[in-house]
Protein backbone atom coordinates (compact mmCIF):
# COMPACT_ATOMS: atom_id res chain seq x y z
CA UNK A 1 34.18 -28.03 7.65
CA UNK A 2 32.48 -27.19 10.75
CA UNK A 3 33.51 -23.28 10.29
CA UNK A 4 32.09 -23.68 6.53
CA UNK A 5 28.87 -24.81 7.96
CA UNK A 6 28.24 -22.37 10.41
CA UNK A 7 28.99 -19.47 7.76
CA UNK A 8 26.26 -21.47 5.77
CA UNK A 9 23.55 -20.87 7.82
CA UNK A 10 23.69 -17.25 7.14
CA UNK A 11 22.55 -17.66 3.40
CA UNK A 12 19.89 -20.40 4.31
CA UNK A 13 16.23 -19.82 3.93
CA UNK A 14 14.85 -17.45 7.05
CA UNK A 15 11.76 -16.51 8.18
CA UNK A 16 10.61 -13.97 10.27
CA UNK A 17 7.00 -14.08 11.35
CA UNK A 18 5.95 -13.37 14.78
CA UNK A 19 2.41 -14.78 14.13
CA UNK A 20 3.85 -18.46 13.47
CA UNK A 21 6.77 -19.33 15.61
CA UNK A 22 6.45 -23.12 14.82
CA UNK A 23 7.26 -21.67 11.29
CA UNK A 24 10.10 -20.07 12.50
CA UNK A 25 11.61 -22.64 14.07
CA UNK A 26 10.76 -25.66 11.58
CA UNK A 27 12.66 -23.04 8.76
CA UNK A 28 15.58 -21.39 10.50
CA UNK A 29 17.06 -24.31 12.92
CA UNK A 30 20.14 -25.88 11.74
CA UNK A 31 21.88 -28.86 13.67
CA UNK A 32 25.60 -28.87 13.20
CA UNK A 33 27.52 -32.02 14.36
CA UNK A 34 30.82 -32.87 15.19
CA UNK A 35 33.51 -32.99 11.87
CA UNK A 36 36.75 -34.49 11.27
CA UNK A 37 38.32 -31.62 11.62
CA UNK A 38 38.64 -29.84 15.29
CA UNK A 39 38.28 -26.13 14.95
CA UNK A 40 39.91 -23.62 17.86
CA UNK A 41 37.03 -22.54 19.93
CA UNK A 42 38.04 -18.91 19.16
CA UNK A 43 37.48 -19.57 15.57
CA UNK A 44 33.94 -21.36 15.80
CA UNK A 45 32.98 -18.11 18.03
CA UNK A 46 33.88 -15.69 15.45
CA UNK A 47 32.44 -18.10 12.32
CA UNK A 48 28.78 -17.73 14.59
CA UNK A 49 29.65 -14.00 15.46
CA UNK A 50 30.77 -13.56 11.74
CA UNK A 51 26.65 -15.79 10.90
CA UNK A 52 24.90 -13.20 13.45
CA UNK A 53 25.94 -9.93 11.72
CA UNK A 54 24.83 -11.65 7.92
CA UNK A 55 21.51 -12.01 9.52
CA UNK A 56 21.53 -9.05 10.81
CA UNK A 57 22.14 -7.44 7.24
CA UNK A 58 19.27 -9.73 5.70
CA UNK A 59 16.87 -9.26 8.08
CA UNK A 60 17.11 -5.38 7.93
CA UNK A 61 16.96 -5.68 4.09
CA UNK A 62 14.07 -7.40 4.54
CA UNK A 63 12.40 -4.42 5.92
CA UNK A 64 11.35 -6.12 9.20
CA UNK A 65 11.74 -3.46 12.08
CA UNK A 66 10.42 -5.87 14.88
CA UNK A 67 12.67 -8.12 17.19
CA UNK A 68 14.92 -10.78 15.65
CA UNK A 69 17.22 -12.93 17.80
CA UNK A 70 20.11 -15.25 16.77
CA UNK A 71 21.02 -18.30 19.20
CA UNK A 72 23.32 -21.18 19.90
CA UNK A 73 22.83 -23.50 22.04
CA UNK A 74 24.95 -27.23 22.25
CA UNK A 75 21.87 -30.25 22.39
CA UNK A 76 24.36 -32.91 24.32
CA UNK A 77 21.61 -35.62 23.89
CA UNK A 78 22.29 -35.02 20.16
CA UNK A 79 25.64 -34.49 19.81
CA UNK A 80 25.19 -31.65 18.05
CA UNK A 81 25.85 -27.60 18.66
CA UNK A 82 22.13 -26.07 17.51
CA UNK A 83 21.71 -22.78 16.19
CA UNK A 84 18.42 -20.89 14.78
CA UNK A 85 16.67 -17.21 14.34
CA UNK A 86 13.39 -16.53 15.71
CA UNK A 87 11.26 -13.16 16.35
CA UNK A 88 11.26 -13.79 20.13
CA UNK A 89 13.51 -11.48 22.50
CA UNK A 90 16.58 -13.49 24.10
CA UNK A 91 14.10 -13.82 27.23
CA UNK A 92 11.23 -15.59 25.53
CA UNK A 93 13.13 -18.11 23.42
CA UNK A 94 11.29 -21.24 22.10
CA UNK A 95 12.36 -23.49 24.58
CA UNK A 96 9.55 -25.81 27.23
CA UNK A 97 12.47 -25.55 29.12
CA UNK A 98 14.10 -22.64 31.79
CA UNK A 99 16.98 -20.83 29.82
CA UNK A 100 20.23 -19.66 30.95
CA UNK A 101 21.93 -16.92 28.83
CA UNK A 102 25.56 -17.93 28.70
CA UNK A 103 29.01 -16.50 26.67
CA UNK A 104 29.35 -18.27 23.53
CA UNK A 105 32.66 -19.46 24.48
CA UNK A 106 31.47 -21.71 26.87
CA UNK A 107 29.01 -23.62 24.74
CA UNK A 108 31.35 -23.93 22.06
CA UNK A 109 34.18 -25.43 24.29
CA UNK A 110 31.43 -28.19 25.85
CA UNK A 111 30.47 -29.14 22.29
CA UNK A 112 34.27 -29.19 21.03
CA UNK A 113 35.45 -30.75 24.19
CA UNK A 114 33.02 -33.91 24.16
CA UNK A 115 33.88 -37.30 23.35
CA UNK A 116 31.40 -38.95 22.86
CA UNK A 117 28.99 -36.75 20.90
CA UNK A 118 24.88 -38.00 21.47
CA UNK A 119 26.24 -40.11 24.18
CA UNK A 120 25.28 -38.99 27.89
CA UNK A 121 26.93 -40.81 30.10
CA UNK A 122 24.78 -43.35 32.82
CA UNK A 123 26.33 -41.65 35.64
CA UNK A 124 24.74 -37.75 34.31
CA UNK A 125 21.76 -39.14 34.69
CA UNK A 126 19.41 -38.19 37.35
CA UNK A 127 16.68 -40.51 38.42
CA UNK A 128 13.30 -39.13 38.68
CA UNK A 129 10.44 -40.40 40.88
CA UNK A 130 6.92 -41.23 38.82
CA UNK A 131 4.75 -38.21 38.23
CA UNK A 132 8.19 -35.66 38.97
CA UNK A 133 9.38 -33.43 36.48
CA UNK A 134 13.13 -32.77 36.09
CA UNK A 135 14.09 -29.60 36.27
CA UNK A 136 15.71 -29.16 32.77
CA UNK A 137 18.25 -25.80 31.98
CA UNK A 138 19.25 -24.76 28.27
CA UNK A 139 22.52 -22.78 28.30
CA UNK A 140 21.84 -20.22 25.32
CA UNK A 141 23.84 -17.83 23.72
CA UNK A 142 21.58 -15.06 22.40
CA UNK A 143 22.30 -11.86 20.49
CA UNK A 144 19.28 -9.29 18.48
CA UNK A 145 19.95 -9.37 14.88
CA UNK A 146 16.59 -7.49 14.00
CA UNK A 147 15.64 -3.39 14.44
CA UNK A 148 13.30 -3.71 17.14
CA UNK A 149 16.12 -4.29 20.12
């Protein structure tokens, strides 16, 4: 199911507009959680590969010739691998958070490989002190899918 869903996301509604990223990220983020059914990590890397070059297609049918960027990314807190197009480059992404480009692989195999999914455990918990900030890192996959990279 999982692989069905991530094809999916290729024929969803997308929008491209530089001028309103909340736009773009309230139309073309998808959440996909865990399924019954436990896909090889191979095959849910080629499923989002396979995703990426649809929206590539779409998006230069659409006649836009500025940046477009795919990415994946696995949200622990929700149990849930997270995937969505925006007009940003893979260095800008929409994130209040500092971003680490990473092989798709590896997210795939930390979403597939946890148990408890939306469950962090006490003990990955970090305490922090009143008025501190905690230093939060997103491990993204990123690849361009528009004409402008």
């Amino acid at each position: 199911m999982l692989l069905t869903w991530i094809r999916e996301v290729a024929d969803e509604p997308l929008l491209i507009d530089p001028f309103d990223l909340r736009a773009e990220v309230r139309e073309n983020t998808w959440r996909l959680g865990p399924t019954a059914d436990r896909p090889a990590a191979d095959d849910v890397v080629a499923a989002f590969e396979e995703c990426a070059a649809l929206l590539r297609a779409r998006i230069n049918a659409m006649g836009h010739e500025g940046r477009a960027t795919f990415y994946v990314f696995h949200d622990a807190q929700a149990g849930s691998l997270k995937c969505s197009t925006t007009s940003l480059p893979a260095d800008r992404l929409p994130f209040r958070a500092r971003v680490e480009l990473v092989p798709l692989a590896g997210i795939v195999e930390e979403f597939l490989s946890d148990e408890t999914p939306g469950l962090v455990p006490w003990e990955d918990l970090e305490d922090v002190g009143p008025g501190q900030v905690a230093d939060h890192v997103v491990r993204v996959w990123a690849t361009e899918v528009g004409a402008g990279g």
